[in-house]
Protein backbone atom coordinates (compact mmCIF):
# COMPACT_ATOMS: atom_id res chain seq x y z
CA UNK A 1 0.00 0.00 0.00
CA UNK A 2 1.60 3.55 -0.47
CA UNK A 3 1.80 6.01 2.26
CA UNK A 4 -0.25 8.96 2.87
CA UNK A 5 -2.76 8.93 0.37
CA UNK A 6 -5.86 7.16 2.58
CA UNK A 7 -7.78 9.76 4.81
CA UNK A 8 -7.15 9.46 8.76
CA UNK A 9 -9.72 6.80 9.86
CA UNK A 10 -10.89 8.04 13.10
CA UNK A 11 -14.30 8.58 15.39
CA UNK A 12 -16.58 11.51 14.68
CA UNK A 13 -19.03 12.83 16.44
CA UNK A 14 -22.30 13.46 13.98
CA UNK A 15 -24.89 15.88 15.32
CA UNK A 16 -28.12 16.24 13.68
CA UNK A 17 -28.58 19.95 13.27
CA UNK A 18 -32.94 19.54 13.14
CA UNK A 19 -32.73 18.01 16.67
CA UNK A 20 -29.32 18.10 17.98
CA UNK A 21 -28.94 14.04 18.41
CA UNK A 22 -25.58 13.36 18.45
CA UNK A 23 -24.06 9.93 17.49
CA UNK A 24 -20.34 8.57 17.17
CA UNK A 25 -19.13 7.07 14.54
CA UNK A 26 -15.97 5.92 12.24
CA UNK A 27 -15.29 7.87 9.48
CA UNK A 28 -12.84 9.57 7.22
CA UNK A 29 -14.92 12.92 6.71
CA UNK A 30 -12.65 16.14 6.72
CA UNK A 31 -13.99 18.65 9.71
CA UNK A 32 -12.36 21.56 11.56
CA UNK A 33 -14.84 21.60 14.27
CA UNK A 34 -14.43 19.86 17.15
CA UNK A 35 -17.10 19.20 20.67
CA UNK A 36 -16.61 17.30 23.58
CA UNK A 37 -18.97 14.23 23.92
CA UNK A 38 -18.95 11.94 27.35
CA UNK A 39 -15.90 13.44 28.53
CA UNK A 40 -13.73 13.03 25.44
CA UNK A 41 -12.88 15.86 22.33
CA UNK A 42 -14.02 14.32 18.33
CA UNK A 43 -14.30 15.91 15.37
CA UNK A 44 -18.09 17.29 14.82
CA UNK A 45 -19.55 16.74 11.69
CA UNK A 46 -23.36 18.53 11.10
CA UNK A 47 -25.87 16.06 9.23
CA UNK A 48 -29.20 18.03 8.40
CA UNK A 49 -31.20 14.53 9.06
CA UNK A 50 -30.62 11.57 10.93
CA UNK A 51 -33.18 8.84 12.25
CA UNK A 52 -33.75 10.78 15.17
CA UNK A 53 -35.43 13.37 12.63
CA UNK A 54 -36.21 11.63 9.90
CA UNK A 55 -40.06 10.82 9.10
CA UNK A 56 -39.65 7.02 8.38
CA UNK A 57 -37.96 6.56 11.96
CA UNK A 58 -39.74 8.38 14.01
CA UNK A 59 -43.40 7.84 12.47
CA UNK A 60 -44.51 11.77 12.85
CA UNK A 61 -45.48 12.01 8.77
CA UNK A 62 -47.19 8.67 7.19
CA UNK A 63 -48.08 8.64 3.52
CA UNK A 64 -51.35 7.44 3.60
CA UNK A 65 -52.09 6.26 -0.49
CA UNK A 66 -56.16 6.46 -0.01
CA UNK A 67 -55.67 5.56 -3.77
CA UNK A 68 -53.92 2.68 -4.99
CA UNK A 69 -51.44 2.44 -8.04
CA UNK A 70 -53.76 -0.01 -9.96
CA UNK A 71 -56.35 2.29 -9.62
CA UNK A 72 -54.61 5.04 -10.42
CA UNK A 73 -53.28 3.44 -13.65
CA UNK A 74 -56.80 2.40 -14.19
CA UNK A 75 -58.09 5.69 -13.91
CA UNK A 76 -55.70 7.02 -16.21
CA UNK A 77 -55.32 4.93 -18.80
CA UNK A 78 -59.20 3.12 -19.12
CA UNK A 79 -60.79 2.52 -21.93
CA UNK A 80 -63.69 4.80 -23.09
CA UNK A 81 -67.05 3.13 -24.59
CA UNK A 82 -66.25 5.03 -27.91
CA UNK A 83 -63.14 3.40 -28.13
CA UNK A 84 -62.91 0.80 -31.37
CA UNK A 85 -61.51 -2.23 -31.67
CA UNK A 86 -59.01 -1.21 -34.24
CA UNK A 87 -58.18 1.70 -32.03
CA UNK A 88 -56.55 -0.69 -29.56
């Protein structure tokens, strides 16, 4: 392998900027900022969404589809009664 050319594998300390959740984890993302998490000084890195504020995890905003996607199809591409054979 040749020497310095891989990024510094180290821990980082992500913090969700919507909620302020912070979370440690390996990476080799370049930051200046640093914070102090459980007694100990990482690199910060500020993610705009993480599970603790994204819909799908935390179940605040369901998609409900009242209408499926057959019907939808259906309903947009149906034949009309003055349709002709030949037409199809």
């Amino acid at each position: 392998m040749k020497k310095d050319i891989h990024p510094k594998y180290r821990k980082v300390l992500f913090v969700d900027s919507s909620t302020g959740f912070k979370f440690l984890a390996g990476s080799t993302v370049e930051t200046d900022e640093t914070e102090e998490f459980e007694g100990v000084e990482y690199p910060k890195y500020s993610v705009p969404v993480s599970s603790a504020s994204h819909p799908f995890y935390t179940g605040s905003n369901k998609f409900v589809d009242s209408e499926g996607r057959v019907d939808k199809f259906m309903k947009r591409y149906k034949r009309t009664p003055a349709m002709k054979q030949e037409e199809l």
